[in-house]
PDB file of N, CA and C in Angstrom:
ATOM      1  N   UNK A   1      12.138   1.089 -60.960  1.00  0.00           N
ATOM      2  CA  UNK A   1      12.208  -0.354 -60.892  1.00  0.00           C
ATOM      3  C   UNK A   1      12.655  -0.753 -59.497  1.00  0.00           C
ATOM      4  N   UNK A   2      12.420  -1.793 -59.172  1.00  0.00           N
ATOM      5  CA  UNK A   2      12.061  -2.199 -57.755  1.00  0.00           C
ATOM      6  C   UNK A   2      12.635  -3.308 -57.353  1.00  0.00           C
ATOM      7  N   UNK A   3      14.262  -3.948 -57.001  1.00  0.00           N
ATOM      8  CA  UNK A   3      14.031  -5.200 -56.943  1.00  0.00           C
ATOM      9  C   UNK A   3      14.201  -5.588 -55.404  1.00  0.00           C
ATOM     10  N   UNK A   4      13.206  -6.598 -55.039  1.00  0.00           N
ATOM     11  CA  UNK A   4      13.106  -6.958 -53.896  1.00  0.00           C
ATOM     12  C   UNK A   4      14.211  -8.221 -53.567  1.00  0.00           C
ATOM     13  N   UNK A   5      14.730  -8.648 -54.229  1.00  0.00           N
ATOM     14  CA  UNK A   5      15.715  -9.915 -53.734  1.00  0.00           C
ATOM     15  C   UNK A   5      17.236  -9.276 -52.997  1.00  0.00           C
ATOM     16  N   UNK A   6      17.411  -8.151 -53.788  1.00  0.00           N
ATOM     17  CA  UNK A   6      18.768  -7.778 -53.494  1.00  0.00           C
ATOM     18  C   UNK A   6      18.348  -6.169 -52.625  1.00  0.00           C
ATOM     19  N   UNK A   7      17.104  -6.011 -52.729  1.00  0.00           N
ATOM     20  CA  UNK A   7      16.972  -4.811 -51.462  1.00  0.00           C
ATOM     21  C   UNK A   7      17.341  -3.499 -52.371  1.00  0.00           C
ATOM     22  N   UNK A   8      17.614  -3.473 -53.429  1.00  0.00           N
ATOM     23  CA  UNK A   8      18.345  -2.022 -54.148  1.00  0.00           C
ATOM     24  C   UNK A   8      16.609  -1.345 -55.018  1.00  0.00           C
ATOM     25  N   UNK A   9      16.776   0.080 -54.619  1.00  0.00           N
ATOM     26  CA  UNK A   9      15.682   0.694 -55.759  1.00  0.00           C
ATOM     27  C   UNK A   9      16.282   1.646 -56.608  1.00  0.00           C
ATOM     28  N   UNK A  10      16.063   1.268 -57.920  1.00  0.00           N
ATOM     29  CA  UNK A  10      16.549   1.545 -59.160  1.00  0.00           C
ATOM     30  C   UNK A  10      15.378   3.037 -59.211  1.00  0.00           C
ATOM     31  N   UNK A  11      15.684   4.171 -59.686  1.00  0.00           N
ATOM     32  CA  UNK A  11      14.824   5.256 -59.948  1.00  0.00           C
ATOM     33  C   UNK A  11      15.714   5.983 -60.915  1.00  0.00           C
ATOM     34  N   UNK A  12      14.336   6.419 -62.306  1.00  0.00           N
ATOM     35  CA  UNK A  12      15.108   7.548 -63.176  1.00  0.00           C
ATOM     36  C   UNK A  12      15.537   8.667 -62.307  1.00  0.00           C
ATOM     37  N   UNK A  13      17.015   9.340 -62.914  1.00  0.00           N
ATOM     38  CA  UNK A  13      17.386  10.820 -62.210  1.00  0.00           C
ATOM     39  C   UNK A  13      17.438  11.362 -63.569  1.00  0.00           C
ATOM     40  N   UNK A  14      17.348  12.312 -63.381  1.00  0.00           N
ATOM     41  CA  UNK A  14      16.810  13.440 -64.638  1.00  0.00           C
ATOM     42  C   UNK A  14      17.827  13.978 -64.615  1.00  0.00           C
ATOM     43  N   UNK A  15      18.822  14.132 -64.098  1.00  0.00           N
ATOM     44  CA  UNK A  15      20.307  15.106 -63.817  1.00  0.00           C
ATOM     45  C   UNK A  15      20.869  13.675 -64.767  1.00  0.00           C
ATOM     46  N   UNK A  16      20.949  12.901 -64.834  1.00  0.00           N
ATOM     47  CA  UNK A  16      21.845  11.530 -65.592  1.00  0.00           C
ATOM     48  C   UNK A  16      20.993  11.465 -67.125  1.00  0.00           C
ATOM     49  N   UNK A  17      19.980  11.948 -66.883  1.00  0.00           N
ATOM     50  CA  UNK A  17      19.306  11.430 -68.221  1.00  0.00           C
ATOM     51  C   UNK A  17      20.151  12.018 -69.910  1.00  0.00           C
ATOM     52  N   UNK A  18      19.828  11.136 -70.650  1.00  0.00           N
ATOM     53  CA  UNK A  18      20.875  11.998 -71.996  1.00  0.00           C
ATOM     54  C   UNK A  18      19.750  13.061 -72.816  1.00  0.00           C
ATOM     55  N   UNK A  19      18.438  12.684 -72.426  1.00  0.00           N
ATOM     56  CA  UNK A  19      17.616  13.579 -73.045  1.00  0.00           C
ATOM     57  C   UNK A  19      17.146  15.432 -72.304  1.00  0.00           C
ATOM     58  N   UNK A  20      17.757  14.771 -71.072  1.00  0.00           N
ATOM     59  CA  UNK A  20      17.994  16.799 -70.250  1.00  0.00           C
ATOM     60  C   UNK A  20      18.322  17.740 -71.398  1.00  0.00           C
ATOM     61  N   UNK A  21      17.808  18.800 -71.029  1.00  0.00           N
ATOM     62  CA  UNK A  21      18.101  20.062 -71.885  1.00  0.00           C
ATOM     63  C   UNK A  21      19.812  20.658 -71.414  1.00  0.00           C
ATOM     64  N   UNK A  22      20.124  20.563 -70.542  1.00  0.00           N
ATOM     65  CA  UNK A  22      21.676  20.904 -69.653  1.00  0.00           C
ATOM     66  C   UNK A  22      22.526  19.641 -70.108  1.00  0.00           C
ATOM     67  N   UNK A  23      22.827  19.613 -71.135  1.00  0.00           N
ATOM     68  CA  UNK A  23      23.798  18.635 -71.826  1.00  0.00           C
ATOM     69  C   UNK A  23      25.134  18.720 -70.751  1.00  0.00           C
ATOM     70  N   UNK A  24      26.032  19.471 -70.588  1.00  0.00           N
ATOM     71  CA  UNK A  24      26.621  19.445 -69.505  1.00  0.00           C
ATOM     72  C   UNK A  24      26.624  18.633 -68.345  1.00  0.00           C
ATOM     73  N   UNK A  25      25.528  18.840 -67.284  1.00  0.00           N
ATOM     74  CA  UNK A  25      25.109  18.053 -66.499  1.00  0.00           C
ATOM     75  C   UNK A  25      24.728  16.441 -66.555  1.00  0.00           C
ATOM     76  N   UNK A  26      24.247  16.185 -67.727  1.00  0.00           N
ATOM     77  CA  UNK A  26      23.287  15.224 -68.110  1.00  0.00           C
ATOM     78  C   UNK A  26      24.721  13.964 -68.024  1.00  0.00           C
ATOM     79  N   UNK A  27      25.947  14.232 -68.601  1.00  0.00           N
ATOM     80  CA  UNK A  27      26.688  13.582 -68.645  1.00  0.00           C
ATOM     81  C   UNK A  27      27.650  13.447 -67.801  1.00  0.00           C
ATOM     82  N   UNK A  28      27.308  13.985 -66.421  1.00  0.00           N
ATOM     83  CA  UNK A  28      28.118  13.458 -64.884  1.00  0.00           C
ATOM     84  C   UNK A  28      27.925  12.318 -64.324  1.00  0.00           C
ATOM     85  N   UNK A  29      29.154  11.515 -63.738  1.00  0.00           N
ATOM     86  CA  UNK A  29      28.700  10.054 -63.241  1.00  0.00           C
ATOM     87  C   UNK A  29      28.143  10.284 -61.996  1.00  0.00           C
ATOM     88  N   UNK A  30      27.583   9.136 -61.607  1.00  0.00           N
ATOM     89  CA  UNK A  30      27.031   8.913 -60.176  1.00  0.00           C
ATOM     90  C   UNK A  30      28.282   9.149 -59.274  1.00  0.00           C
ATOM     91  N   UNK A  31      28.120  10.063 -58.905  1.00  0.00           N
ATOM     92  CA  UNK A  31      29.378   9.765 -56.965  1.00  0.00           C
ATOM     93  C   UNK A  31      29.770   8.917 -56.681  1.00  0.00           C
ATOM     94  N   UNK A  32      31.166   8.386 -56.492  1.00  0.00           N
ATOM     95  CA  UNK A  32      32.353   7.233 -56.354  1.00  0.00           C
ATOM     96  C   UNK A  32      30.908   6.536 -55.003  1.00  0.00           C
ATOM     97  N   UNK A  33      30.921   7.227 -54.244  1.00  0.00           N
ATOM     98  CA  UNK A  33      30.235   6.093 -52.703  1.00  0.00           C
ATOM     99  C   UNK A  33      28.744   5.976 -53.116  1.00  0.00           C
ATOM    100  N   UNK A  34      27.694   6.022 -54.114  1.00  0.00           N
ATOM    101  CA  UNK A  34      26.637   5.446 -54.235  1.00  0.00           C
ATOM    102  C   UNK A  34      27.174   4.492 -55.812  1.00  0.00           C
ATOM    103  N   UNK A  35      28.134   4.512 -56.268  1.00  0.00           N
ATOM    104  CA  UNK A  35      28.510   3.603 -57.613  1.00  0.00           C
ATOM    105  C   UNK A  35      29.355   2.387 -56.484  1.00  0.00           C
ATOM    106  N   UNK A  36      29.850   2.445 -55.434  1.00  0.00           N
ATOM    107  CA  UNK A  36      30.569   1.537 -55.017  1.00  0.00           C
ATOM    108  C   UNK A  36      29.559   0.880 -53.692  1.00  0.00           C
ATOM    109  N   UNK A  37      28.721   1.245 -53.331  1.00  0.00           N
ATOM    110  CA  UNK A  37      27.657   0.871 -52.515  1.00  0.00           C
ATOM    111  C   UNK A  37      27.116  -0.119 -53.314  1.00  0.00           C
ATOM    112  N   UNK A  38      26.675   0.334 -54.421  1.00  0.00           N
ATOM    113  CA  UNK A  38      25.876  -0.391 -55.090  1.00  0.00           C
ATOM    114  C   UNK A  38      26.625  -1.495 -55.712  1.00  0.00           C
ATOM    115  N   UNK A  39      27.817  -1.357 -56.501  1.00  0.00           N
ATOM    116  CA  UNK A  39      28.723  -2.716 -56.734  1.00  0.00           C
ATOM    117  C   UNK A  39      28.845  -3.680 -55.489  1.00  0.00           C
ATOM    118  N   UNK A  40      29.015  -3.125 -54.455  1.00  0.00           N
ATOM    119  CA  UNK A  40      29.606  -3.808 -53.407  1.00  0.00           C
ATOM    120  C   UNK A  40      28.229  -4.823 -52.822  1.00  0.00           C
ATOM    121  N   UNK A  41      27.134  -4.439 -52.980  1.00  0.00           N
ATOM    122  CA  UNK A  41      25.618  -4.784 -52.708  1.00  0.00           C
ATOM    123  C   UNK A  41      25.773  -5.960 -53.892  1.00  0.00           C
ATOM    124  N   UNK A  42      25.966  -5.812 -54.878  1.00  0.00           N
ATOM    125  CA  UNK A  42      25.843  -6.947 -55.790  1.00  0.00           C
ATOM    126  C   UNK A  42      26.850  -7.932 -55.708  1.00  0.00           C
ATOM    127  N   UNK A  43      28.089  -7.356 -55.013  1.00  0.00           N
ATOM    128  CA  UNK A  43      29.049  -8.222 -54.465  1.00  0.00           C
ATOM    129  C   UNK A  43      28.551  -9.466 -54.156  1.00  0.00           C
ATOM    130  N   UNK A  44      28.431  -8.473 -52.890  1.00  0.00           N
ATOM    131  CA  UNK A  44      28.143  -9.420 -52.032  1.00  0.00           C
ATOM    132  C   UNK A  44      27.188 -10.296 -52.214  1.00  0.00           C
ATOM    133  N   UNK A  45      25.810  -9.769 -52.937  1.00  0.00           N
ATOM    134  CA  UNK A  45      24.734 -10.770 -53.476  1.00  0.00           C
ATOM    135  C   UNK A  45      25.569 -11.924 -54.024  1.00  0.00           C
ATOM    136  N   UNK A  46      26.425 -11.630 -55.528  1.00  0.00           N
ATOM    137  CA  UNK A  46      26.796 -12.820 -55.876  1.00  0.00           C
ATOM    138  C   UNK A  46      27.336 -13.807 -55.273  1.00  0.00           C
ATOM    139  N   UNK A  47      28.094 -13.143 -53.960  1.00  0.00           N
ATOM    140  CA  UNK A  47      29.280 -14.181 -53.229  1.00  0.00           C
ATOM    141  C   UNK A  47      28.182 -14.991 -51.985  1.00  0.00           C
ATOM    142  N   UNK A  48      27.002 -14.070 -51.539  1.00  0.00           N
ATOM    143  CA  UNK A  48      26.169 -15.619 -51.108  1.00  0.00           C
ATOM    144  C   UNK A  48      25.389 -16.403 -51.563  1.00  0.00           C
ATOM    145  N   UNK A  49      25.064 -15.663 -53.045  1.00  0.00           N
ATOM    146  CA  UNK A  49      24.693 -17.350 -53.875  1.00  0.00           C
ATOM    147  C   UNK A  49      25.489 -17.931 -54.238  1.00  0.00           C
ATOM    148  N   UNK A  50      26.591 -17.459 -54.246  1.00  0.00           N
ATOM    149  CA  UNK A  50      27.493 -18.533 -54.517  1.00  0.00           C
ATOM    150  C   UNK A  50      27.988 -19.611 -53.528  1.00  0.00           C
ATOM    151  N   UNK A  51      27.874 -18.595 -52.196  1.00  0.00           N
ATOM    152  CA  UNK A  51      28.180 -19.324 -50.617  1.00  0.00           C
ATOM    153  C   UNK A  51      27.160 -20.524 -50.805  1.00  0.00           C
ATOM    154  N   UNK A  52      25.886 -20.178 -50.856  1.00  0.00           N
ATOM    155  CA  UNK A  52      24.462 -21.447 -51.417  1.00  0.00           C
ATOM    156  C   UNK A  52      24.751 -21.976 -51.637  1.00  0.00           C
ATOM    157  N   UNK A  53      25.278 -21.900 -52.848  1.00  0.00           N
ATOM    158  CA  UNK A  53      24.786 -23.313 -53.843  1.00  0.00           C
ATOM    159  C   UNK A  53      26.360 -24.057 -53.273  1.00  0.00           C
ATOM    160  N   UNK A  54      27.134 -23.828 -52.669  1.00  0.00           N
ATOM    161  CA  UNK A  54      28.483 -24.834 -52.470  1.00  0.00           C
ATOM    162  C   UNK A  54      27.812 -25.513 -50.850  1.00  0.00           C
ATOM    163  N   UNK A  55      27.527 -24.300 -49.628  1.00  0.00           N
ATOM    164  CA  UNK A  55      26.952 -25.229 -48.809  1.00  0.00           C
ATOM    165  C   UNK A  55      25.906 -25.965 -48.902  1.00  0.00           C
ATOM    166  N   UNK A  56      24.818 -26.089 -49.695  1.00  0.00           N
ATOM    167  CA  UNK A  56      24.082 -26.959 -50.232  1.00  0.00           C
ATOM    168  C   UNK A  56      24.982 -28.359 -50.954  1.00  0.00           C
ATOM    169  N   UNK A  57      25.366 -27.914 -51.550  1.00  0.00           N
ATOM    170  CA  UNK A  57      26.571 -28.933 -52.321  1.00  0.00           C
ATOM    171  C   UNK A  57      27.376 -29.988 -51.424  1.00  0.00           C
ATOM    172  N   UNK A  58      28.077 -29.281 -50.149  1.00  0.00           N
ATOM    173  CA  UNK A  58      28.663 -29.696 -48.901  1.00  0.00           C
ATOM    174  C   UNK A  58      27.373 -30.807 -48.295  1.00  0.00           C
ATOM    175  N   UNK A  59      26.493 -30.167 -48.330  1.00  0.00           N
ATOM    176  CA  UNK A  59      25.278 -30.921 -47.470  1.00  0.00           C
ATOM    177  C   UNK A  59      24.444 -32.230 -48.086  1.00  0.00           C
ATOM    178  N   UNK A  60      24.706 -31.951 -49.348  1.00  0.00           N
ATOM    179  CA  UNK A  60      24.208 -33.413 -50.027  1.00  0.00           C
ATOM    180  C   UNK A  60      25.998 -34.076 -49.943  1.00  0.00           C
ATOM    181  N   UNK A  61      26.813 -34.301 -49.721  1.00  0.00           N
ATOM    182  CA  UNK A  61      27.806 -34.564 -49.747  1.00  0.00           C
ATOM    183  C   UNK A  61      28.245 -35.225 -48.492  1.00  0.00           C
ATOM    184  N   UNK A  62      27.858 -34.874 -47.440  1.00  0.00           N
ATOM    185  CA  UNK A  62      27.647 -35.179 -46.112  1.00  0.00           C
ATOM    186  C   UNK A  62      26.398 -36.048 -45.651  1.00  0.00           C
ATOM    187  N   UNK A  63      25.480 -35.822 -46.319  1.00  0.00           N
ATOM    188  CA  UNK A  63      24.051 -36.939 -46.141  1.00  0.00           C
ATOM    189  C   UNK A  63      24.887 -38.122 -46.837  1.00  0.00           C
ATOM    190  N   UNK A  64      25.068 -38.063 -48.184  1.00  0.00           N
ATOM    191  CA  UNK A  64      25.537 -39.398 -49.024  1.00  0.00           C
ATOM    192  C   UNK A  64      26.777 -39.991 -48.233  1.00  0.00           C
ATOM    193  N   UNK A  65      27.536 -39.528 -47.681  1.00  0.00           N
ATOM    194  CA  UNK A  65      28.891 -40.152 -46.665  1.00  0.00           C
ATOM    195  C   UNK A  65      27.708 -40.831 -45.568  1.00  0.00           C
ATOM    196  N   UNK A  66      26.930 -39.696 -44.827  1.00  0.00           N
ATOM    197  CA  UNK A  66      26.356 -40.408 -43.853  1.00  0.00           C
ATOM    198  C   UNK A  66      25.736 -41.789 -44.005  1.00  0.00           C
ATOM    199  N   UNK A  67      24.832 -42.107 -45.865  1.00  0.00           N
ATOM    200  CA  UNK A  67      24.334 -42.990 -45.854  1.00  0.00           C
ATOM    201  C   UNK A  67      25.588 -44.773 -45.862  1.00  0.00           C
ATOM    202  N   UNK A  68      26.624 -43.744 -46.490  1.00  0.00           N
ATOM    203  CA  UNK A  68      27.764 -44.815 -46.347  1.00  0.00           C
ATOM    204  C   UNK A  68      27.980 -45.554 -45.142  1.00  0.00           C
ATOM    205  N   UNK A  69      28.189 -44.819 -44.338  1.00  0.00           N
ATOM    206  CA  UNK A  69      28.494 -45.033 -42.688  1.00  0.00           C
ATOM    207  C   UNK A  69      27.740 -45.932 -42.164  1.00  0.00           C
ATOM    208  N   UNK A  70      26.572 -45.488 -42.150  1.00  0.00           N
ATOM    209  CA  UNK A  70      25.238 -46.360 -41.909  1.00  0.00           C
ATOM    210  C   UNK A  70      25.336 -47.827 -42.471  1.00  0.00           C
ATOM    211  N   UNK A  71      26.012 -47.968 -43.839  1.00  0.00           N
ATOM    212  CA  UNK A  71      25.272 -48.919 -44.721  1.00  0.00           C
ATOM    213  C   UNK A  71      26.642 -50.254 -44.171  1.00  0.00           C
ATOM    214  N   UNK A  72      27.881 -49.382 -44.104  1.00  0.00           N
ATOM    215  CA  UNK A  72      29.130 -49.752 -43.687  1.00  0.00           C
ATOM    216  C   UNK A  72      29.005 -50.224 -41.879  1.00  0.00           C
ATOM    217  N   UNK A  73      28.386 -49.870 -40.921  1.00  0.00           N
ATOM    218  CA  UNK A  73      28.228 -50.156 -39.788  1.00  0.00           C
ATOM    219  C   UNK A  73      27.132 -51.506 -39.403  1.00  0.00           C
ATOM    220  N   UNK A  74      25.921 -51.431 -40.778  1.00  0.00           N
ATOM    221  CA  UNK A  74      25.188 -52.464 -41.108  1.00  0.00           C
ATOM    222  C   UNK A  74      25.836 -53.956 -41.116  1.00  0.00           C
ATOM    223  N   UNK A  75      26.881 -53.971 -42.089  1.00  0.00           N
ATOM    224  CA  UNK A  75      27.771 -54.692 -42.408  1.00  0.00           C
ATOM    225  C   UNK A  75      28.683 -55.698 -41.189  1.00  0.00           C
ATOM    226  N   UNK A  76      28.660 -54.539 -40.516  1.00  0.00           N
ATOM    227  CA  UNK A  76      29.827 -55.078 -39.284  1.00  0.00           C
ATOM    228  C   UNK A  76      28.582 -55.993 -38.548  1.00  0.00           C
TER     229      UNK A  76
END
């Protein structure tokens, strides 16, 4: 599986799988630095959509003041 937004490629490993014949093996975790690469990748994904959608938020927030200003300088 393939996802292109966040840049990560997902691939079966046959050493993780539960259906391996080496039961032993089959049930080792992924290595602390490709399990924390990969959290840290989604981290960060979440924390700049989240960065988005607030500076977007900021920016309609700043147009609508601007139209104030405008409407308020009209006035004078």
């Amino acid at each position: 599986m393939e996802s292109s937004k966040i840049g990560i490629f997902i691939k079966k490993n046959l050493l993780y799988d539960n259906s391996d014949f080496i039961s032993s093996r089959s049930k080792k975790e992924s290595p602390p630095d490709v399990m924390s690469f990969t959290m840290a990748n989604i981290t960060v994904e979440a924390a700049r959509t989240a960065m988005e959608r607030k500076i977007n938020l900021l920016m309609k927030v700043v147009d609508e003041r601007d139209h104030e200003i405008a409407a308020l300088r009209e006035k004078m």
